[in-house]
Every structure is written in C-alpha cells, then in structure tokens.
N, C-alpha and C. Protein backbone atom coordinates (compact mmCIF):
# COMPACT_ATOMS: atom_id res chain seq x y z
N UNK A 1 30.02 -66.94 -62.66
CA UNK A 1 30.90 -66.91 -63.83
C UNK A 1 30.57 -68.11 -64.71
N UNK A 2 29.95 -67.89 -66.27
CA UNK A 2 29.44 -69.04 -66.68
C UNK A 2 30.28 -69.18 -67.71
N UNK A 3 30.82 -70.73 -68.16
CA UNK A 3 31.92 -70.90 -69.25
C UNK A 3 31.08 -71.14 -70.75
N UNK A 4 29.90 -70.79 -70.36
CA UNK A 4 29.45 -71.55 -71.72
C UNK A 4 28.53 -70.42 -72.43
N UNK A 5 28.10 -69.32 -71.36
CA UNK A 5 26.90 -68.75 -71.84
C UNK A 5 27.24 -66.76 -71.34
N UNK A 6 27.40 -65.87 -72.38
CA UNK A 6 27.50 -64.42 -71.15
C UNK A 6 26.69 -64.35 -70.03
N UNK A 7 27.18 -63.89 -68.84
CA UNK A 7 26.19 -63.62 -67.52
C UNK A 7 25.47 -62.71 -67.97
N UNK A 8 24.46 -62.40 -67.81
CA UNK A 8 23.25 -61.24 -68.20
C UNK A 8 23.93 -60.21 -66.84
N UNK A 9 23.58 -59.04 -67.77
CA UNK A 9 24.00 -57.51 -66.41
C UNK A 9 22.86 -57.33 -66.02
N UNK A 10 21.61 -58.03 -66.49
CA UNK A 10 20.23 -57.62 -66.00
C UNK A 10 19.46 -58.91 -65.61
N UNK A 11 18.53 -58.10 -64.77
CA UNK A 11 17.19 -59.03 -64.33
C UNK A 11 16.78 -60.25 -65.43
N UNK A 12 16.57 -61.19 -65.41
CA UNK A 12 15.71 -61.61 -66.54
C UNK A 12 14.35 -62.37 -66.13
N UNK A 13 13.48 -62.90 -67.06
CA UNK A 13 11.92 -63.10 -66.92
C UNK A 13 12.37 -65.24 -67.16
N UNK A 14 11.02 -65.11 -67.03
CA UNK A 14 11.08 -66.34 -67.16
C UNK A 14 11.43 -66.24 -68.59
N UNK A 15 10.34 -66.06 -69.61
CA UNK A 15 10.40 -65.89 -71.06
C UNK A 15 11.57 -65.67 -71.51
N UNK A 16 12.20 -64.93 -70.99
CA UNK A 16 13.56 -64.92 -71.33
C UNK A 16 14.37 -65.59 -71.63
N UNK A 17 14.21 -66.57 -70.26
CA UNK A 17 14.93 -67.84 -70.01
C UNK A 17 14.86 -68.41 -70.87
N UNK A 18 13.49 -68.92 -70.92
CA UNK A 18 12.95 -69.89 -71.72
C UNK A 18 13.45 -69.93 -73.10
N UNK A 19 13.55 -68.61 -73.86
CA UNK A 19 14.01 -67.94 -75.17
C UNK A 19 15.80 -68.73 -75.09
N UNK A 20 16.47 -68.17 -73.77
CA UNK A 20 17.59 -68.69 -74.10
C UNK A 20 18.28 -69.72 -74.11
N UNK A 21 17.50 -70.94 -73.41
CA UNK A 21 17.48 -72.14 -73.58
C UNK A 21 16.70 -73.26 -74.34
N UNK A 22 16.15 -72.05 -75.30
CA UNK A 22 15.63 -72.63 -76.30
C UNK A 22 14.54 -73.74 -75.76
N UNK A 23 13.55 -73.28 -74.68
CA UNK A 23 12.73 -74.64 -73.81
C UNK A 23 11.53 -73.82 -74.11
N UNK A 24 10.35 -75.08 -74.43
CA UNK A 24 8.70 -74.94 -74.89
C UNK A 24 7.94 -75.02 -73.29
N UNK A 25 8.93 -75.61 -71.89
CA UNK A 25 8.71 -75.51 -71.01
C UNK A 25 8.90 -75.32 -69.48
N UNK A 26 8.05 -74.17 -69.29
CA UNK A 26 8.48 -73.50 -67.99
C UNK A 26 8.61 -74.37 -66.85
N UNK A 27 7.82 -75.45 -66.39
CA UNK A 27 8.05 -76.68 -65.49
C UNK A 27 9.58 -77.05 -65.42
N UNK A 28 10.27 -77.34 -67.26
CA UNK A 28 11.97 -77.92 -66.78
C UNK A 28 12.57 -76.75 -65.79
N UNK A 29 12.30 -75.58 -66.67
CA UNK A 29 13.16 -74.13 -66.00
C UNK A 29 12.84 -74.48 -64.63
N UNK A 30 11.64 -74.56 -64.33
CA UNK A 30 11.37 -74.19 -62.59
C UNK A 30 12.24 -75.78 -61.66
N UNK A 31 12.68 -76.40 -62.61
CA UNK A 31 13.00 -77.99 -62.00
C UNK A 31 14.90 -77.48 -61.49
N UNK A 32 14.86 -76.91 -63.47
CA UNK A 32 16.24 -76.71 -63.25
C UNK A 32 16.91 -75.57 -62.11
N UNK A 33 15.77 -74.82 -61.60
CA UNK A 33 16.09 -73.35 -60.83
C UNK A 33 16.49 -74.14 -59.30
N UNK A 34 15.30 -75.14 -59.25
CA UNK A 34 14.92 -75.70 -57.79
C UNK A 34 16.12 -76.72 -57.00
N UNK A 35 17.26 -77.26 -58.38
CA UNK A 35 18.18 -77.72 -57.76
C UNK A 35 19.11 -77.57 -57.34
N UNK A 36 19.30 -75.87 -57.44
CA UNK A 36 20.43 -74.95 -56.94
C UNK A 36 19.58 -73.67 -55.72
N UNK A 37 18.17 -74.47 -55.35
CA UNK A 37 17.38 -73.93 -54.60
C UNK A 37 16.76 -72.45 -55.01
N UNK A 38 16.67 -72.20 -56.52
CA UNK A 38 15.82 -71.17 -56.64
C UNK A 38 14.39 -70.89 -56.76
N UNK A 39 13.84 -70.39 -56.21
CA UNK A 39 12.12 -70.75 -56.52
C UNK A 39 11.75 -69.20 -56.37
N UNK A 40 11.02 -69.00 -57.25
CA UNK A 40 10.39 -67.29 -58.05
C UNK A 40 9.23 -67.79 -57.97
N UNK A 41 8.37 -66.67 -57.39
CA UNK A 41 7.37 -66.17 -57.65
C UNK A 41 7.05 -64.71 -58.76
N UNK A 42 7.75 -64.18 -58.53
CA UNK A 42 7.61 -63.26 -59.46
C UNK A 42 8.88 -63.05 -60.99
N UNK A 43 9.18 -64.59 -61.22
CA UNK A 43 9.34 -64.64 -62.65
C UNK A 43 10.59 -64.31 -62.84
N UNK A 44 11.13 -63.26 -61.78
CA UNK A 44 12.43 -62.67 -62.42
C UNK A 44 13.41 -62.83 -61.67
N UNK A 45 14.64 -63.32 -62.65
CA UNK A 45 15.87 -64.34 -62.12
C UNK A 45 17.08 -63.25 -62.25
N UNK A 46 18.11 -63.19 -60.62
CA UNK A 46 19.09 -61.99 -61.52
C UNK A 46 20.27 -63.37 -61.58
N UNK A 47 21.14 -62.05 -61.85
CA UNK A 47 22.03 -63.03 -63.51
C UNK A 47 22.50 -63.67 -62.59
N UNK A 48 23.52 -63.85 -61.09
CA UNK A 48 23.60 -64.59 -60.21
C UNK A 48 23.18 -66.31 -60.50
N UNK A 49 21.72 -65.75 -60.22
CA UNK A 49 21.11 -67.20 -60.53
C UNK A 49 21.24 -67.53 -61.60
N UNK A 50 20.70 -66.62 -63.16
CA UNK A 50 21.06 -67.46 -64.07
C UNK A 50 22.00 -67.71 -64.76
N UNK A 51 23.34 -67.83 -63.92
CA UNK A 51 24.61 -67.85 -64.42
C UNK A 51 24.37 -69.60 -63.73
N UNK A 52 23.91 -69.86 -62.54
CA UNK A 52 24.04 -71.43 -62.27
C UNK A 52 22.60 -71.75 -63.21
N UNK A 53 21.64 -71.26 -63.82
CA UNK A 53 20.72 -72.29 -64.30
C UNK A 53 21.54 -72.87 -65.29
N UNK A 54 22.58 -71.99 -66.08
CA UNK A 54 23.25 -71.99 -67.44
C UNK A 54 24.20 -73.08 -66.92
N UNK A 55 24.30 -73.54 -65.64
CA UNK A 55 25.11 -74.56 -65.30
C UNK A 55 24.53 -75.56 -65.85
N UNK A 56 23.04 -75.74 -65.14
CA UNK A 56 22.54 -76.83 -65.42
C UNK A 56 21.92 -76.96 -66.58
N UNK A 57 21.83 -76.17 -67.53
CA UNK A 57 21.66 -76.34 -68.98
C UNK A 57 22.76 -76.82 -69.60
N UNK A 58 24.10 -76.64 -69.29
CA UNK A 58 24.90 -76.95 -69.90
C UNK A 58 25.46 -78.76 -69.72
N UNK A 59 25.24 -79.17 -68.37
CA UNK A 59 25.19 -79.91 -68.20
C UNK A 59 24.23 -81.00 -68.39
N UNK A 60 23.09 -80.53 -68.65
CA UNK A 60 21.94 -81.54 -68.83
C UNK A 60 21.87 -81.65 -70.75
N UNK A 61 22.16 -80.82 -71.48
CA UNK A 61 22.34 -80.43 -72.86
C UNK A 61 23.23 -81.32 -73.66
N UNK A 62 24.53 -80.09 -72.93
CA UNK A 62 25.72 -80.48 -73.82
C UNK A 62 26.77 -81.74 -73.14
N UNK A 63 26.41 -81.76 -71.97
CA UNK A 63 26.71 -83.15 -71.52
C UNK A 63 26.29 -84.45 -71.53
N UNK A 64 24.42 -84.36 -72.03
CA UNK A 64 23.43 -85.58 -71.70
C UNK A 64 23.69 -86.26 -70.12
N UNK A 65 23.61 -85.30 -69.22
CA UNK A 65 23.25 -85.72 -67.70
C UNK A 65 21.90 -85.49 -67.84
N UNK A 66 21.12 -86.93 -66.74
CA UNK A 66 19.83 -86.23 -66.45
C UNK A 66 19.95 -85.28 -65.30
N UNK A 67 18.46 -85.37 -65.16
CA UNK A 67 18.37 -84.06 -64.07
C UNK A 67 18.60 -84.89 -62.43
N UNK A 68 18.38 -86.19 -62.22
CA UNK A 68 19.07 -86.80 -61.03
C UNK A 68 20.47 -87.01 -61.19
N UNK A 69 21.27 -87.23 -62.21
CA UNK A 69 22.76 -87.25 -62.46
C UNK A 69 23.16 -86.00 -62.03
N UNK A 70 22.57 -84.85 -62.74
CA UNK A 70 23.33 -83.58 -61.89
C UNK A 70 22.80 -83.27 -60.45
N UNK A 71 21.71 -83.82 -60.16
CA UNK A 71 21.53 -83.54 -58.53
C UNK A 71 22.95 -84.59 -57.89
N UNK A 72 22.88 -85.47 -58.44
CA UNK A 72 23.88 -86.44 -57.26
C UNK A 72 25.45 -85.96 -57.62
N UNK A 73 25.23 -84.98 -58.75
CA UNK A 73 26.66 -84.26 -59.15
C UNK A 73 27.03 -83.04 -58.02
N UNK A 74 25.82 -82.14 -57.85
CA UNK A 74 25.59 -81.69 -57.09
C UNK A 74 25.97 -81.75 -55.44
N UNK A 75 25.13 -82.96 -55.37
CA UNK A 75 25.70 -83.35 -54.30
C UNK A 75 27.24 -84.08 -53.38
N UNK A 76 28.10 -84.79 -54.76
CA UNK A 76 29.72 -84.77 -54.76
C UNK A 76 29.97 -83.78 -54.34
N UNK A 77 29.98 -82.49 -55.15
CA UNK A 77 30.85 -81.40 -54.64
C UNK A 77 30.74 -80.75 -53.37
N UNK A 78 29.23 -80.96 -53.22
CA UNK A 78 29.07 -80.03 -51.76
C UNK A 78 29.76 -80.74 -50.71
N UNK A 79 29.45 -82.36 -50.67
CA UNK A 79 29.82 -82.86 -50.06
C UNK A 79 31.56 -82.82 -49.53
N UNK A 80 32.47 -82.50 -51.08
CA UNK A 80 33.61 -82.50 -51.30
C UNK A 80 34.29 -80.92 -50.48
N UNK A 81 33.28 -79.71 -51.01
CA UNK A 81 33.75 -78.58 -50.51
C UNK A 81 33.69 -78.79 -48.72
N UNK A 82 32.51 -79.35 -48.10
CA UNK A 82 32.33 -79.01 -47.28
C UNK A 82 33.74 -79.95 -46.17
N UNK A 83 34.20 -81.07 -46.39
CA UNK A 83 35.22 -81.89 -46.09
C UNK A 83 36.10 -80.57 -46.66
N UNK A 84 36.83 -80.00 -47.25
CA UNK A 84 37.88 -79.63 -47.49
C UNK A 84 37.72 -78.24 -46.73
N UNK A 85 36.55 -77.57 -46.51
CA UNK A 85 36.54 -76.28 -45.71
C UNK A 85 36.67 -77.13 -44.19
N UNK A 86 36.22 -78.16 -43.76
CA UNK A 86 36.50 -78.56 -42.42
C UNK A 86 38.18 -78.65 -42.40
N UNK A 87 38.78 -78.74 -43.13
CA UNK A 87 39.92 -79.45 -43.08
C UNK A 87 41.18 -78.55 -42.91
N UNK A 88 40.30 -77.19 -43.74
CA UNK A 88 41.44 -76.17 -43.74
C UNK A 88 41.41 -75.43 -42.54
N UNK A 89 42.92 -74.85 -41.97
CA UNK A 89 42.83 -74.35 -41.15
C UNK A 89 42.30 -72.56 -41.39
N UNK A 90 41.83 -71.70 -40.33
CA UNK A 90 42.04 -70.38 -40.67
C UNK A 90 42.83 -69.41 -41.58
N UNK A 91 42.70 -68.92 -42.59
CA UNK A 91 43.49 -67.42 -43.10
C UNK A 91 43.36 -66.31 -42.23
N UNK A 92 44.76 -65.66 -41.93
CA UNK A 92 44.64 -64.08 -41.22
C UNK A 92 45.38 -63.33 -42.76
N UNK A 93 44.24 -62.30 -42.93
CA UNK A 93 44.41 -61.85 -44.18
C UNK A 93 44.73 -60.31 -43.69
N UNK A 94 46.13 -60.37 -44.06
CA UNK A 94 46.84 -58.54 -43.62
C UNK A 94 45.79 -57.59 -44.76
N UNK A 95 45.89 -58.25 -46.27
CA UNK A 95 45.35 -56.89 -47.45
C UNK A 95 44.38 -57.88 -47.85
N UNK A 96 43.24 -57.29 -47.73
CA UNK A 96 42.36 -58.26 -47.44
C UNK A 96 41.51 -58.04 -49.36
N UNK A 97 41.54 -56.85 -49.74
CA UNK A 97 40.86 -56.72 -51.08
C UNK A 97 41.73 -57.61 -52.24
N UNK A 98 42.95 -57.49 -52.32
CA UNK A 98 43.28 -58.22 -53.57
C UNK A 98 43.11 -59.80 -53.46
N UNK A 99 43.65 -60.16 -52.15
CA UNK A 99 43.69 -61.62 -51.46
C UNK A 99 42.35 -61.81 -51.67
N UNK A 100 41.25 -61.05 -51.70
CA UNK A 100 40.08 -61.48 -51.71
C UNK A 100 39.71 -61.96 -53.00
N UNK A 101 39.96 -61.01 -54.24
CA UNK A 101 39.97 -61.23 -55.48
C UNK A 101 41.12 -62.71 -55.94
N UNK A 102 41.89 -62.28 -55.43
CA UNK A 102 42.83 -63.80 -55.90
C UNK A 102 42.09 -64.76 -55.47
N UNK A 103 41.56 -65.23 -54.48
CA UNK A 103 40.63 -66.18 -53.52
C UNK A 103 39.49 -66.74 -54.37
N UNK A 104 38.74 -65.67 -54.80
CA UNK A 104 37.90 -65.93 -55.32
C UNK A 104 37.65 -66.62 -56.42
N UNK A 105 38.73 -65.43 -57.27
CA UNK A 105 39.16 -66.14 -58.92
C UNK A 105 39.76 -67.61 -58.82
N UNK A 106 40.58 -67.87 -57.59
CA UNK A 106 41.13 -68.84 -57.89
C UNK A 106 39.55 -70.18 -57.63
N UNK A 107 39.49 -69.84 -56.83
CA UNK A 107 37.89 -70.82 -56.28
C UNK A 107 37.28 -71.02 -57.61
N UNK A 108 36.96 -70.14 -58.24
CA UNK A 108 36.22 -69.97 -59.59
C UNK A 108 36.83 -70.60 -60.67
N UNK A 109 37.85 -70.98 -60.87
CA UNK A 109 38.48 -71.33 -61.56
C UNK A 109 38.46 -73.11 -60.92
N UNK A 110 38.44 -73.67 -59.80
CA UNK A 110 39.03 -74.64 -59.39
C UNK A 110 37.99 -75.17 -59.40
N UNK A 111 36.65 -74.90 -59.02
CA UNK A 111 35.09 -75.28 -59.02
C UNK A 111 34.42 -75.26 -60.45
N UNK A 112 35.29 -74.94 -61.46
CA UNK A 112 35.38 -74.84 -62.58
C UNK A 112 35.54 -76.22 -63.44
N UNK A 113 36.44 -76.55 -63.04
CA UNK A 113 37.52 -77.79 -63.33
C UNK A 113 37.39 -79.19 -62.92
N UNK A 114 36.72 -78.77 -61.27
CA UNK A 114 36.50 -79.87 -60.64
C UNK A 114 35.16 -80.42 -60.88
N UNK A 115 34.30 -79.07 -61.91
CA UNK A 115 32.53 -79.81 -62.43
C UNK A 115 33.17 -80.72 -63.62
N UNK A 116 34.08 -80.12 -64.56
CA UNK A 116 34.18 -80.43 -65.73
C UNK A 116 34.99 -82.05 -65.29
N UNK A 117 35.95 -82.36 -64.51
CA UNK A 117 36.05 -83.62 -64.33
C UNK A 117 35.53 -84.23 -63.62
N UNK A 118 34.40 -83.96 -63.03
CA UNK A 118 33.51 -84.92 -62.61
C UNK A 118 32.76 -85.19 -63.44
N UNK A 119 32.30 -84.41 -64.33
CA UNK A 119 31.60 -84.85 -65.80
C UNK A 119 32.21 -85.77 -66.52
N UNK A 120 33.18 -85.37 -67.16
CA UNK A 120 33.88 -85.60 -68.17
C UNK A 120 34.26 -87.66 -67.37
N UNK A 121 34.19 -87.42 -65.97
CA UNK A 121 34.44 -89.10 -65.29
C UNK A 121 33.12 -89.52 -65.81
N UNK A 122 32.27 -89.08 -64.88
CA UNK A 122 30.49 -89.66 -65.18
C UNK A 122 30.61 -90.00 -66.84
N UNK A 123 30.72 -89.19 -67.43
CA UNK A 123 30.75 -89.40 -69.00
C UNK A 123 31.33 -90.95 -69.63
N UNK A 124 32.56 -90.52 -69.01
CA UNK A 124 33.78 -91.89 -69.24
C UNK A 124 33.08 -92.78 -68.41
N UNK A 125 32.98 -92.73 -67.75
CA UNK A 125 32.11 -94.16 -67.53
C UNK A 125 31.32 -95.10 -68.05
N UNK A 126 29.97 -93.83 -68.53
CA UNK A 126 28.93 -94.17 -69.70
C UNK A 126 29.24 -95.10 -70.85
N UNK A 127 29.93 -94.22 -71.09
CA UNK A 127 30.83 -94.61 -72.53
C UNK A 127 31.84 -95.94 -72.49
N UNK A 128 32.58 -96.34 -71.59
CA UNK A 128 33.20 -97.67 -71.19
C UNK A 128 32.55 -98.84 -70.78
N UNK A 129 31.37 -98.39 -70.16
CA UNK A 129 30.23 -99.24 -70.10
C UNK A 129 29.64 -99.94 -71.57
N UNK A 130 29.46 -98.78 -72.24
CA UNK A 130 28.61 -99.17 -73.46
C UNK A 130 29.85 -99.84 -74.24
N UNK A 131 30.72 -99.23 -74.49
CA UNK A 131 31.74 -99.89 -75.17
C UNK A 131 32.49 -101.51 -74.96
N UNK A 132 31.91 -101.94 -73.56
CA UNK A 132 32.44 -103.27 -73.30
C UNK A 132 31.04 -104.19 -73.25
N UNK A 133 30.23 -103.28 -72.92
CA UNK A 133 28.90 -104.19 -73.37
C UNK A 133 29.39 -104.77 -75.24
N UNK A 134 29.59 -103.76 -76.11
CA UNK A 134 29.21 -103.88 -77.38
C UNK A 134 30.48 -104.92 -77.71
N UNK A 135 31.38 -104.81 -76.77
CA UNK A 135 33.09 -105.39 -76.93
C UNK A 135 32.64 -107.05 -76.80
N UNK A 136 31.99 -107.13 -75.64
CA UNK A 136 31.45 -108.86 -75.17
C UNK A 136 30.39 -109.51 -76.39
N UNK A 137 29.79 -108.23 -76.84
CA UNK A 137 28.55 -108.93 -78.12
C UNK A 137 29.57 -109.01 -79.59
N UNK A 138 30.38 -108.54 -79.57
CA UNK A 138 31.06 -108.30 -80.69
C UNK A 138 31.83 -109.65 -80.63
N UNK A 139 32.89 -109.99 -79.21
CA UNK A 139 33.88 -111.24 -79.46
C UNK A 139 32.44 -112.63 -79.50
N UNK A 140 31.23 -112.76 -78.84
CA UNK A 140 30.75 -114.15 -78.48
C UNK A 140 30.23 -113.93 -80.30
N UNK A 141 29.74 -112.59 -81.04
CA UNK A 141 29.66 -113.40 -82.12
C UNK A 141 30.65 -113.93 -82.89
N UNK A 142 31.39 -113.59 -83.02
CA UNK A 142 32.83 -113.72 -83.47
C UNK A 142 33.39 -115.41 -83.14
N UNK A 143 33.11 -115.48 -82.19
CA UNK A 143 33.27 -116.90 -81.43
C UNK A 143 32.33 -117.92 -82.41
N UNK A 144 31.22 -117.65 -82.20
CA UNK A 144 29.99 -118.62 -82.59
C UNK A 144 30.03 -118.45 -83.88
N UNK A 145 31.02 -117.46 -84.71
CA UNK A 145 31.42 -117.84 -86.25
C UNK A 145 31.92 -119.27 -86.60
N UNK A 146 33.11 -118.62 -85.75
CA UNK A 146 34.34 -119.75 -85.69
C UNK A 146 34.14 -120.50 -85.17
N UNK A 147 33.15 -121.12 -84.31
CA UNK A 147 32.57 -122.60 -83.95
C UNK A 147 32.07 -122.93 -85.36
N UNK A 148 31.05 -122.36 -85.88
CA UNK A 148 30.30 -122.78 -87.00
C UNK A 148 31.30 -123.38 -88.24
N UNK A 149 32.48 -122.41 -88.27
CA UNK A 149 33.14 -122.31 -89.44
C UNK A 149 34.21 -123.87 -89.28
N UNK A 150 34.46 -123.88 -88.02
CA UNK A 150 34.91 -125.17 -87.71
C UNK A 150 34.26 -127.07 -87.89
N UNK A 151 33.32 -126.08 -87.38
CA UNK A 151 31.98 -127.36 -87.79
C UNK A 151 32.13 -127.72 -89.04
N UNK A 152 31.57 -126.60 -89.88
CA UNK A 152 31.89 -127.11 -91.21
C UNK A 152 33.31 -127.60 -91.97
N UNK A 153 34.13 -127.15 -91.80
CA UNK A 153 35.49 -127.10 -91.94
C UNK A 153 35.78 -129.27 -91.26
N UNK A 154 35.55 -129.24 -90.81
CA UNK A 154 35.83 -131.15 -89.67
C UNK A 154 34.28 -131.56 -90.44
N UNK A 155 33.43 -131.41 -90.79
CA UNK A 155 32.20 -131.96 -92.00
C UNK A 155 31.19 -132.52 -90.80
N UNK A 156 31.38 -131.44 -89.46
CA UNK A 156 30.31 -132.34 -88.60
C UNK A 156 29.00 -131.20 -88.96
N UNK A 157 27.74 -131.84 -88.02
CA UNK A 157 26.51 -131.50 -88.73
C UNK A 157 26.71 -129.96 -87.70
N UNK A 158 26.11 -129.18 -87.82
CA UNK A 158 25.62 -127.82 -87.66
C UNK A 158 25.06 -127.30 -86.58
N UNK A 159 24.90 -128.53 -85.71
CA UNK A 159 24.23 -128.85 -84.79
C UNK A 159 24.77 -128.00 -83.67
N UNK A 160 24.42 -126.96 -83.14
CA UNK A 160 25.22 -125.74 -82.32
C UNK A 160 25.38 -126.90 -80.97
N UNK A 161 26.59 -126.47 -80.24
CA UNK A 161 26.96 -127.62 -79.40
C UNK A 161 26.66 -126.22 -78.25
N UNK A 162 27.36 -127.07 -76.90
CA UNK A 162 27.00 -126.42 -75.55
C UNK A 162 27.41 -125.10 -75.69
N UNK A 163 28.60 -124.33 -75.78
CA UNK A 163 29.23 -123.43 -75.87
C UNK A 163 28.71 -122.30 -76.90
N UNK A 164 28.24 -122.81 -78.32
CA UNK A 164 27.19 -122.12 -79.17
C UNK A 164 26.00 -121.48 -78.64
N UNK A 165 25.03 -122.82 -78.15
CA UNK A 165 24.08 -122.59 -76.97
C UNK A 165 24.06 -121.48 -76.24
N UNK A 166 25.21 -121.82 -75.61
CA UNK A 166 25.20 -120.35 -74.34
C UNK A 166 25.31 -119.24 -74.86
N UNK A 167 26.16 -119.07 -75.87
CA UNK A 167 26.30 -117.97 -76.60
C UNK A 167 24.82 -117.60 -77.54
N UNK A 168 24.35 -118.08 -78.10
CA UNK A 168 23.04 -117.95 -78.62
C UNK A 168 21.87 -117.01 -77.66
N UNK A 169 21.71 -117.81 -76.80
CA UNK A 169 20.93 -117.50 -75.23
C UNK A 169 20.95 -116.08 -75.25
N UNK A 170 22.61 -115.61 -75.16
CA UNK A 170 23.02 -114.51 -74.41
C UNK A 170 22.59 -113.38 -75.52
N UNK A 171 22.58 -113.62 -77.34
CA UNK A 171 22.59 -112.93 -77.91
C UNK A 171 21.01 -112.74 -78.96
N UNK A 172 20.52 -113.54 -78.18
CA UNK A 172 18.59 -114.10 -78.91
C UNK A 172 18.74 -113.90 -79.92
N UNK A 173 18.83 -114.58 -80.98
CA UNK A 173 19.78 -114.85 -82.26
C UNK A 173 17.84 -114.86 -83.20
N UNK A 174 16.90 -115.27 -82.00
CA UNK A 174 15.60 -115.05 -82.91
C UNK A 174 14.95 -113.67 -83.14
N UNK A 175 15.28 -113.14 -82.00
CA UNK A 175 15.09 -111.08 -82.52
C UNK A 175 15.92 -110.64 -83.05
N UNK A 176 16.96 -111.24 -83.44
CA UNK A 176 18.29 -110.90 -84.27
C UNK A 176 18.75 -111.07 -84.88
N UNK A 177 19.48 -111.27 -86.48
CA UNK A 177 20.28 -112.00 -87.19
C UNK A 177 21.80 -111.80 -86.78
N UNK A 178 22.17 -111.71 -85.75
CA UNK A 178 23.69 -111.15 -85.46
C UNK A 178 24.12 -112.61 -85.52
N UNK A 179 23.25 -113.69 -85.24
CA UNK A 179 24.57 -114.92 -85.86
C UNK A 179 23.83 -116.18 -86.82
N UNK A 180 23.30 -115.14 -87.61
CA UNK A 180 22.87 -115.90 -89.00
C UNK A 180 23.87 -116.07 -89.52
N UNK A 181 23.64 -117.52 -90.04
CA UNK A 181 24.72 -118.23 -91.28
C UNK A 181 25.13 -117.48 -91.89
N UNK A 182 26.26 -116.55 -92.48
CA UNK A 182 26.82 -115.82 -93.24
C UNK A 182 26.70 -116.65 -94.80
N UNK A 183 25.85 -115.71 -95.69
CA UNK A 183 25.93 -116.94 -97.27
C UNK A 183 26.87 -117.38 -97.71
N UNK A 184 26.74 -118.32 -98.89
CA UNK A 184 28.12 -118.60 -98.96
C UNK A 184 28.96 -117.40 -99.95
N UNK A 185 28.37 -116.54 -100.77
CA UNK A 185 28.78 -115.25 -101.17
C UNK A 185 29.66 -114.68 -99.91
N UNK A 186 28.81 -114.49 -98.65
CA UNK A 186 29.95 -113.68 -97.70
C UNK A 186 31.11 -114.47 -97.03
N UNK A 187 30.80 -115.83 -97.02
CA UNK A 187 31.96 -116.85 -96.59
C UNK A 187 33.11 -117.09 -97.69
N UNK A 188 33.19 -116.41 -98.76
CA UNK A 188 34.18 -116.24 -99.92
C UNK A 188 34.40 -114.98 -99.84
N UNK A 189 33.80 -113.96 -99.31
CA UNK A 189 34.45 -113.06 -100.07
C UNK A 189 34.93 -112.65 -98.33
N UNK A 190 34.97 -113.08 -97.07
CA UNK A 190 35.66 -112.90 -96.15
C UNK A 190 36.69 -113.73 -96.04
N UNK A 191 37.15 -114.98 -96.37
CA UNK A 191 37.98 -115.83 -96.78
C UNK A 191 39.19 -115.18 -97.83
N UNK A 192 39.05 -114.44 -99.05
CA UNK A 192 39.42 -113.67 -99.78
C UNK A 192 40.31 -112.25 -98.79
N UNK A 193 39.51 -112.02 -98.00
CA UNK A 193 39.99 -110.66 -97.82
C UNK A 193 41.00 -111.27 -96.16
N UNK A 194 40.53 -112.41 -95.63
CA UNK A 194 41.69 -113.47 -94.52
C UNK A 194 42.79 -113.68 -94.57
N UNK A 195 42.78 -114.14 -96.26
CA UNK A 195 44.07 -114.59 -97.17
C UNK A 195 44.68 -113.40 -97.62
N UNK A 196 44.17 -112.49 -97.82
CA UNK A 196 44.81 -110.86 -98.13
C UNK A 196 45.57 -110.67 -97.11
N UNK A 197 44.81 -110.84 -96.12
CA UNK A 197 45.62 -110.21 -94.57
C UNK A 197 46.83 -110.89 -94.05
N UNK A 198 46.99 -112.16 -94.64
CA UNK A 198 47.75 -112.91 -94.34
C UNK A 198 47.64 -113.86 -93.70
C-alpha cells in the first residue's frame, strides 16, 4: 500500500521503473530493489515490490535520506517489529476473514505512521543540528561586534583581545568577511534603526 505513488495492477520492467522515477540509472533502481532484498534477473518487478521501491523513492527524494539513512531506517523498524511480535502474546481468532482484514489494515496503517515519524525525527534532527550550528555562528559574531563596538566606544585601540581571538579562530574571519569592520555608513545606519527600536 503506497502513500505517495498508485500500486501498479501489473508486472512492470525495469524501464518502466526507471520512467517512473524519473532515474537515467538502472544501478540506483537495482540498489534501491536490493534493500528490501529484491534482486531480478529478468527485469520484471510485480507491484508488491514496487509498491516498497516507491518506499524508497519516496524516502530518498522527497525526504533527502541517503541510501545508508534508509538502510539503518530500515533496520529500526525491523528491529522494533520484531521486539514487539516477541512480546505479544498469541490471538485465537473465532472469524478469522474480517479480523484478518482489520489486522492487516490496521498494521498498514501503523507501519505507515511509524516510517513517517521516524523520518520526520531523523529529519528534525538534521535540521536542529544545522540550526544551532548557524545559532552559535550567528551569537559569537554578534559578540565580536559588540567587543569591537565597545572598543571603540572606551577609545581603546582595535586590538582584538583574548575573547575576540577565540572567537575569530572559530569563525576564520580570513576565508570570510563575517566579522569585517562594518563601515561607518553601516555603523549609522544600524545605530539609527537601535534607537528606533528603542
């Protein structure tokens, strides 16, 4: 059951594939087949399978996982199903066809949910990572303003002291202008907009 893509009612080819994932190469397809253990020799995938390749297209695509991120994604859940099938005790199933269908759907639905927040974590992670990286470069320049601005402000020389230093180091200020002297054009017209703010 695929959330992103119709299941095909038919056989399909490689070419096919390839067509519907929009890929110039058959090597990813055969990478992406091989981590849900599919391997063809004769080219043709039924929809079964390519209802999970469309997993891992969707995930490697529209998520930006690589292809070891979704193997070790991969490997969470199995790991997860297989602890929770140890855990459960037996079903004695009196009507065994609808219970079967409820069972299923519900599984389908829950293995559903449980890819999308394990993504959607992996994701948040990414993203909190990068965001406190950019959070730490953002306050030390900010800092090494307001050292500077102080410097000048008390009429001492320019001379970056220990604390500048370290901060400099951290931000290689020579592959960078992130803590070039602001001119004195931008030191008025941020002063201007200080005094605006209150």
């Amino acid at each position: 059951m695929s959330d992103f893509k119709p299941t095909p009612e038919t056989n399909m080819t490689t070419t096919q594939l390839l067509d519907r994932y929009q890929l110039h190469d058959a090597n990813a397809l055969k990478t992406w087949a091989s981590l849900h253990g599919i391997y063809k020799q004769d080219g043709l995938f039924t929809p079964s399978e390519v209802d999970l390749i469309d997993h891992v297209h969707h995930h490697v695509y529209n998520l930006g996982m690589t292809v070891d991120e979704y193997q070790n994604f991969l490997n969470r859940r199995l790991n997860r199903v297989q602890s929770s099938v140890e855990a459960e005790p037996p079903i004695v199933q009196q009507n065994p066809v609808p219970d079967e269908i409820t069972t299923e759907a519900s599984q389908a639905l829950e293995s559903l949910m449980e890819q999308y927040s394990e993504a959607i974590e992996l994701m948040g992670e990414r993203i909190a990572d990068h965001f406190i990286d950019e959070l730490d470069l953002s306050v030390m320049r900010h800092l090494a303003k307001k050292v500077k601005e102080r410097q000048l402000l008390n009429g001492q020389a320019t001379k970056p002291n220990r604390f500048l230093r370290t901060i400099q180091a951290v931000l290689k200020p020579k592959n960078s202008p992130l803590l070039a002297s602001p001119s004195p054009e931008e030191t008025t017209v941020q002063m201007e907009s200080n005094h605006r703010l209150g």
